[in-house]
N, C-alpha and C. Protein backbone atom coordinates (compact mmCIF):
# COMPACT_ATOMS: atom_id res chain seq x y z
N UNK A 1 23.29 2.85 -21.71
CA UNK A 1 22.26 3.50 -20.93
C UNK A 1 22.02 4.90 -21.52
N UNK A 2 20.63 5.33 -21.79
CA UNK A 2 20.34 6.77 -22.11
C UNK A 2 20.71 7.53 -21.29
N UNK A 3 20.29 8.91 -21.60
CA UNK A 3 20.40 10.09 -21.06
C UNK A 3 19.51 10.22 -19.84
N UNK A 4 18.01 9.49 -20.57
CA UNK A 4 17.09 9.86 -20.12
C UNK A 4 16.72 8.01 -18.54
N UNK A 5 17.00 7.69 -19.37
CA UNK A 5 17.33 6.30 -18.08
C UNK A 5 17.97 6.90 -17.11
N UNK A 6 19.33 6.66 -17.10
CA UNK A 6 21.03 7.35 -16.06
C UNK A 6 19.58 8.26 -15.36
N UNK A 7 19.00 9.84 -16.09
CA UNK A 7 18.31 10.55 -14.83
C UNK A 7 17.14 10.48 -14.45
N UNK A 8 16.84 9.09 -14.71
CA UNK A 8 15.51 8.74 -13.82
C UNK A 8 15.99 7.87 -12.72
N UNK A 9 17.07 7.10 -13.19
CA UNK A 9 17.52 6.21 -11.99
C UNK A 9 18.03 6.70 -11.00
N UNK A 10 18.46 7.97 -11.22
CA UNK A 10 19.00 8.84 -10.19
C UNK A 10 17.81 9.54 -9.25
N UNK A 11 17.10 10.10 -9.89
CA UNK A 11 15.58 10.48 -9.36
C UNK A 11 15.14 9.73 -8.46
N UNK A 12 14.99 8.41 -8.90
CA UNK A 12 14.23 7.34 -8.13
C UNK A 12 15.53 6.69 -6.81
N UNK A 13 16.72 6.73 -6.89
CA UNK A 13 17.59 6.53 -5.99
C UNK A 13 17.67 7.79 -4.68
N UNK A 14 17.52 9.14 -5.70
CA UNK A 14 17.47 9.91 -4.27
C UNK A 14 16.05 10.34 -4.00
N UNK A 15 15.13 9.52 -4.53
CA UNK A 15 13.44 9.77 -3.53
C UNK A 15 13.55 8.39 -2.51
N UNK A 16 14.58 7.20 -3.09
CA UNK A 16 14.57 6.36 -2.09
C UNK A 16 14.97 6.23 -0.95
N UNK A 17 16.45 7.27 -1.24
CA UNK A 17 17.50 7.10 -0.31
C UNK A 17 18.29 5.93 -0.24
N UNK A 18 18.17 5.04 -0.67
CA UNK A 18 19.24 3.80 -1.19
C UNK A 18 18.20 2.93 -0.59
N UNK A 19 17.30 2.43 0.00
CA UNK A 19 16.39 2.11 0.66
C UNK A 19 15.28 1.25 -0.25
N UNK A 20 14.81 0.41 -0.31
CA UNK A 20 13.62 -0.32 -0.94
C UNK A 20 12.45 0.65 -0.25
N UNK A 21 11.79 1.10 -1.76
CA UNK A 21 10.65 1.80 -1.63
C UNK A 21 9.75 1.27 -1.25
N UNK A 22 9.05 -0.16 -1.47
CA UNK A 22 8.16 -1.23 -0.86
C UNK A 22 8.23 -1.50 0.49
N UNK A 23 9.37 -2.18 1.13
CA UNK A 23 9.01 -2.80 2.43
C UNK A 23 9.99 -1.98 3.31
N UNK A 24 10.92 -0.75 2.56
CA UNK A 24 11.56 0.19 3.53
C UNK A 24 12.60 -0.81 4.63
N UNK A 25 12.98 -1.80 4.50
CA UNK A 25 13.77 -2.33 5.18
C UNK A 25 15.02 -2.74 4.70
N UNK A 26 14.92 -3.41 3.54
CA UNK A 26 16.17 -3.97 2.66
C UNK A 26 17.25 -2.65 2.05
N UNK A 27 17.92 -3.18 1.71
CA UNK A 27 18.81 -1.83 0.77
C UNK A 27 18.29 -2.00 -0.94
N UNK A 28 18.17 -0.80 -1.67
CA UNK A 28 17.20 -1.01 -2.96
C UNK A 28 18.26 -1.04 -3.75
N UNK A 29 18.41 -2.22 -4.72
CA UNK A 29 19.15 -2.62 -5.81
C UNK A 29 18.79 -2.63 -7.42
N UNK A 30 17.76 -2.55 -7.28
CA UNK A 30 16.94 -2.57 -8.43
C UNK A 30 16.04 -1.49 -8.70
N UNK A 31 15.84 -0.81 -10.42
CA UNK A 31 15.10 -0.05 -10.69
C UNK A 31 13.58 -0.99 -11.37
N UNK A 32 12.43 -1.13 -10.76
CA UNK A 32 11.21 -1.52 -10.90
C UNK A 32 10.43 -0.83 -11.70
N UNK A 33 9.88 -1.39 -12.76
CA UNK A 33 9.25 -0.34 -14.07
C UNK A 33 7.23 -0.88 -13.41
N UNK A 34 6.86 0.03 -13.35
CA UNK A 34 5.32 -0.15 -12.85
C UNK A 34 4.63 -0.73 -13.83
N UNK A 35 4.71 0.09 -15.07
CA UNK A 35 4.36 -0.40 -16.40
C UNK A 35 5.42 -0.71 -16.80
N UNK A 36 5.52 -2.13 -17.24
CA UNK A 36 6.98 -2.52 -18.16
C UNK A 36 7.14 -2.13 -19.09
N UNK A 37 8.67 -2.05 -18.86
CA UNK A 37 9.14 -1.59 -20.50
C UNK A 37 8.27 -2.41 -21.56
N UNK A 38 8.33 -3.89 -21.98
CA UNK A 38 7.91 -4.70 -22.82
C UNK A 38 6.75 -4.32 -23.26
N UNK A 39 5.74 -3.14 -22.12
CA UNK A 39 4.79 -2.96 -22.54
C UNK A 39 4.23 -1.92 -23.13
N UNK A 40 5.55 -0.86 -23.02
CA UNK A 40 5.50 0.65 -23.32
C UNK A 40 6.17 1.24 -22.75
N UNK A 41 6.12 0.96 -21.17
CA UNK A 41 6.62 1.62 -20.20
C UNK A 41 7.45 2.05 -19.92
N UNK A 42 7.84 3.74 -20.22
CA UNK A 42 8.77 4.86 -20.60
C UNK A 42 9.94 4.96 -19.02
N UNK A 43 10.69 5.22 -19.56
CA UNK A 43 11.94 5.74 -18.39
C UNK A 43 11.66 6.95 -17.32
N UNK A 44 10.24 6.63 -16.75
CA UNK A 44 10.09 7.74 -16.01
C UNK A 44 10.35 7.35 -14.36
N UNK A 45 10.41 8.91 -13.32
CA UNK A 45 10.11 8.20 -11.99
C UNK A 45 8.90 7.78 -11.60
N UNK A 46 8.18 8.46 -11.88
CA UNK A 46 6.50 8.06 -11.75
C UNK A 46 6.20 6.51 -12.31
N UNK A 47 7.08 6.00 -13.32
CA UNK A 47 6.98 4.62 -13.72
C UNK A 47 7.98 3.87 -12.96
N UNK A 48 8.39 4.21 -11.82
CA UNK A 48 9.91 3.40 -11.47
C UNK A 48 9.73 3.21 -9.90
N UNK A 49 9.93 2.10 -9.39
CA UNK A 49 10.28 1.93 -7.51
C UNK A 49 11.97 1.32 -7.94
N UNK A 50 12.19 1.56 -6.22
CA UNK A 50 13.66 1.56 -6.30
C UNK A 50 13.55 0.57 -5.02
N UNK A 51 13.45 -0.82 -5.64
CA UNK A 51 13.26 -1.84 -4.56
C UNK A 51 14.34 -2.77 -4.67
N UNK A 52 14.42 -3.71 -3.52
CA UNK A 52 15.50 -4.69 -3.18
C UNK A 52 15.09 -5.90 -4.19
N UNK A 53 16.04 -6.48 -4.25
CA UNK A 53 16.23 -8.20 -4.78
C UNK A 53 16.45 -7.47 -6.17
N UNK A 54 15.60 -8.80 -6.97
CA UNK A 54 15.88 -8.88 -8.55
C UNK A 54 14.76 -9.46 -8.93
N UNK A 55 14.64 -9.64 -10.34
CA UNK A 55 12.95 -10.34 -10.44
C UNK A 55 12.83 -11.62 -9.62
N UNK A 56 13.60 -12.14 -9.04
CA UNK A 56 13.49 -13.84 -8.73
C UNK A 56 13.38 -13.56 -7.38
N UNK A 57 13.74 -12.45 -6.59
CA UNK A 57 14.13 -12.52 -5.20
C UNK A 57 13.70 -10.91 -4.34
N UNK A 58 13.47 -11.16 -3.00
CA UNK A 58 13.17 -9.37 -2.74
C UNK A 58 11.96 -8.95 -3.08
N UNK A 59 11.57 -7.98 -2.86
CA UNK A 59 10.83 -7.25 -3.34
C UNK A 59 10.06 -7.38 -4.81
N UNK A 60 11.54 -6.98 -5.25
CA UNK A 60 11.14 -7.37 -6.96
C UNK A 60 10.67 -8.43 -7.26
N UNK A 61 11.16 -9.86 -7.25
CA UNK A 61 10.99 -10.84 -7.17
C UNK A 61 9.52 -11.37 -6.69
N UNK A 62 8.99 -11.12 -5.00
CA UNK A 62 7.63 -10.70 -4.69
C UNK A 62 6.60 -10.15 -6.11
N UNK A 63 6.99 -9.03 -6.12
CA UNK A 63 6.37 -8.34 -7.27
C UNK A 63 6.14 -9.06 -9.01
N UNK A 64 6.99 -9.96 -9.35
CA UNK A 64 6.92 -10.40 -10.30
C UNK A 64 6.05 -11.64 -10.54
N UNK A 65 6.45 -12.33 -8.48
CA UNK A 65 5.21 -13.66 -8.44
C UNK A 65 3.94 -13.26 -8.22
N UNK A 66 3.78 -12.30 -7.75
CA UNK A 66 2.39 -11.98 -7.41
C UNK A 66 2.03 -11.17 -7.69
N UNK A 67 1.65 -10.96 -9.64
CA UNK A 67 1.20 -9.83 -10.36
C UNK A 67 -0.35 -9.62 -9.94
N UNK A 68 -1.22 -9.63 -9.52
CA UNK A 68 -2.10 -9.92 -8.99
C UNK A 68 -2.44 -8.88 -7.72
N UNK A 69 -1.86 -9.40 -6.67
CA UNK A 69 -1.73 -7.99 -5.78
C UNK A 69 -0.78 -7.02 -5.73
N UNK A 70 0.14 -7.39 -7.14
CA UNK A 70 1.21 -5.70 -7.36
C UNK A 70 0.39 -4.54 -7.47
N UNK A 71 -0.88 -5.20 -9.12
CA UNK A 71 -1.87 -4.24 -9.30
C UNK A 71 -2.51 -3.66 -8.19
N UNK A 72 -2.84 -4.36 -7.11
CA UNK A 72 -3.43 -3.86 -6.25
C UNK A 72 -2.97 -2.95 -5.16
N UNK A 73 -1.58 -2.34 -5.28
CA UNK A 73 -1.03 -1.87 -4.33
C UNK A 73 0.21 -0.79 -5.32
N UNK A 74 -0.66 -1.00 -6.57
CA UNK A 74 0.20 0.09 -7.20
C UNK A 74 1.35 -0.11 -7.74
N UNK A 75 2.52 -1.29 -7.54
CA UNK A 75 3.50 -1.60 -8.29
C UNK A 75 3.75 -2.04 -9.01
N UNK A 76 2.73 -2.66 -10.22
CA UNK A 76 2.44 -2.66 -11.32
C UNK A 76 1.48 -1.92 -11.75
N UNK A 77 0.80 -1.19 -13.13
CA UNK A 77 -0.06 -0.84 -13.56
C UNK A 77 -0.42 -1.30 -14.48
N UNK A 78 -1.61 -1.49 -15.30
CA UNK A 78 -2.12 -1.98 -16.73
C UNK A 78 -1.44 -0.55 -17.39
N UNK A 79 -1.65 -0.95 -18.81
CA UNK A 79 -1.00 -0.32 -19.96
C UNK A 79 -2.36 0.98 -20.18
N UNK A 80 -3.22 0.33 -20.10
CA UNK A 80 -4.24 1.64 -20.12
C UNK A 80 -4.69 2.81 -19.00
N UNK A 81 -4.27 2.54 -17.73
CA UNK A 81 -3.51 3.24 -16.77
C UNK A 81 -2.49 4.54 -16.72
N UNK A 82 -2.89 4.88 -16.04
CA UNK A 82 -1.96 6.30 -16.20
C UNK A 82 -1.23 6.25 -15.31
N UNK A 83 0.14 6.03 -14.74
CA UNK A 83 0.52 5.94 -13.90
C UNK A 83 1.00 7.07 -12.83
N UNK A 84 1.13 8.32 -13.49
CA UNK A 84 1.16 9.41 -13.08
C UNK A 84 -0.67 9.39 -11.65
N UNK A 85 -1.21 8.97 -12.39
CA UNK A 85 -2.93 8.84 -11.46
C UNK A 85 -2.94 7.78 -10.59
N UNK A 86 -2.09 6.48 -10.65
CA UNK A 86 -2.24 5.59 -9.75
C UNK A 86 -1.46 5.49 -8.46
N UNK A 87 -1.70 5.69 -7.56
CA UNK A 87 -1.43 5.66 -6.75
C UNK A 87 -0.37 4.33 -6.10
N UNK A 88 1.22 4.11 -5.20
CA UNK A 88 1.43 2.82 -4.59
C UNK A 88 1.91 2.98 -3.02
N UNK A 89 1.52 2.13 -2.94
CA UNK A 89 1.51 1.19 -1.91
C UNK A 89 2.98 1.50 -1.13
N UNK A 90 3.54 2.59 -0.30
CA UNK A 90 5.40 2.44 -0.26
C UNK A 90 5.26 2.61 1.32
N UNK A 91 5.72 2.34 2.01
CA UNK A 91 6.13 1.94 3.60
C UNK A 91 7.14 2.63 3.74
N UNK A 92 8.14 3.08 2.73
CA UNK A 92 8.84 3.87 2.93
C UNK A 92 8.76 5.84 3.13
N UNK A 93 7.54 5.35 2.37
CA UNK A 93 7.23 7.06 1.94
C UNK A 93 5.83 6.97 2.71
N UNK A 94 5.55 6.27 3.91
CA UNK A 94 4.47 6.17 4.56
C UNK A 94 2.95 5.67 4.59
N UNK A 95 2.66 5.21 3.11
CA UNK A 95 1.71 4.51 3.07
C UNK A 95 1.41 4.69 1.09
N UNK A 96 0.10 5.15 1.01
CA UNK A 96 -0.52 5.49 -0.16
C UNK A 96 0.12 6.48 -0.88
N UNK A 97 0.95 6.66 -1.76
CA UNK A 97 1.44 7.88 -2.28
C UNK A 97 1.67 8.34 -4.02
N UNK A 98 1.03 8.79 -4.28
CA UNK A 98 1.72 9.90 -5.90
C UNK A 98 3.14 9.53 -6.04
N UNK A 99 3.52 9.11 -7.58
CA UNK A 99 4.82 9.35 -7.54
C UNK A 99 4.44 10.43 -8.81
N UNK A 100 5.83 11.28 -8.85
CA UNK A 100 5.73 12.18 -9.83
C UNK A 100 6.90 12.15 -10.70
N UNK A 101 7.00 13.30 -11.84
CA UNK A 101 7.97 12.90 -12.66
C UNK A 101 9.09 13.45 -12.11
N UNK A 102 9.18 14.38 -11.30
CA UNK A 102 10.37 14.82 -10.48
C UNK A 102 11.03 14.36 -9.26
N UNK A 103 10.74 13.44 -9.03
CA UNK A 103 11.03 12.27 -8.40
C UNK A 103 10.55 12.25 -6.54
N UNK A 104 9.39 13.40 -6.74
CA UNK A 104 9.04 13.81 -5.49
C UNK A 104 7.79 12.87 -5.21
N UNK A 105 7.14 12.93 -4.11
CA UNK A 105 5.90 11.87 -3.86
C UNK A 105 4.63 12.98 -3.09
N UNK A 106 3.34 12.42 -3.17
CA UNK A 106 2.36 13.25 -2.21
C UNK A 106 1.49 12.39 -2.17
N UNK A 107 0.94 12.56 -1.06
CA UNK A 107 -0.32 11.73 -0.11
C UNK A 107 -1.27 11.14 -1.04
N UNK A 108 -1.87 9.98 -1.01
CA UNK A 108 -2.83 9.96 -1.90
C UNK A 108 -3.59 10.30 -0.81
N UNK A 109 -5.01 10.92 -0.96
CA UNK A 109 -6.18 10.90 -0.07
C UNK A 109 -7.31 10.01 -0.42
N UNK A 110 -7.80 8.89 -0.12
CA UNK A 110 -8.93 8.45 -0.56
C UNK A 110 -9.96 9.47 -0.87
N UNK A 111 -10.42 10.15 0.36
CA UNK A 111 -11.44 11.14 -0.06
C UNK A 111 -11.84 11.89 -1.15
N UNK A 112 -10.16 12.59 -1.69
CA UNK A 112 -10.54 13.54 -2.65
C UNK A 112 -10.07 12.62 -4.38
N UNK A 113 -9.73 11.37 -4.32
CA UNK A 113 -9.39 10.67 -5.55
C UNK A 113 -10.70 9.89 -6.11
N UNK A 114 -10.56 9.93 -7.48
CA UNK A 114 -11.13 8.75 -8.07
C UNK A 114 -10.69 7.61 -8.17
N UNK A 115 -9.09 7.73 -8.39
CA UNK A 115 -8.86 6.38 -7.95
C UNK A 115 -9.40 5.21 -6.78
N UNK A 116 -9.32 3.95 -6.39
CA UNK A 116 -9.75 3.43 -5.21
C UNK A 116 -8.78 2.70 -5.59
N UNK A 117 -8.16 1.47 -4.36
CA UNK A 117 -7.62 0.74 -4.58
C UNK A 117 -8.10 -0.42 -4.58
């Protein structure tokens, strides 16, 4: 494990609180890459949820069968995407939210974004 992995996973564990960032109910076991690695997708928190299961099961698992409405709720992104700009979908962190590289979160507002979902 990098330097730079080890302190993103840590980032993304204490914005979770040990907690699945998605459905806020389960305990979060897994680090979730928005943009996959396979696809580029760098060791950041802004690229990372800290959700339950594994790809097959949980959250994650959810997320992997149904790439389709991940995009749509932010827990996946396309590669030409900025993920720092896209906004997800977390129940834990109250609804629509920013993730950032410091492992902090903020409101998305429909009003004032270009994004839409």
């Amino acid at each position: 494990m990098t330097a730079q992995e080890q302190k993103v996973r840590l980032l993304t564990k204490w914005r979770s609180g040990g907690m699945c960032e998605v459905c806020a109910v389960q305990r979060a076991t897994t680090f979730h890459h928005r943009l996959p690695e396979g696809q580029g997708g760098p060791w950041r928190s802004a690229n990372g949820l800290h959700v339950c299961g594994d790809g097959t099961v949980g959250c994650h698992g959810w997320i992997e069968h149904h790439r389709a409405r991940a995009y749509e709720r932010g827990w996946l992104v396309h590669s030409w995407d900025d993920f720092y700009a896209v906004p997800a979908l977390l129940r834990l962190h109250g609804g629509w939210v920013y993730l950032h590289w410091d492992g902090k979160t903020t409101t998305y507002d429909r009003r004032t974004s270009v994004w839409a979902p």
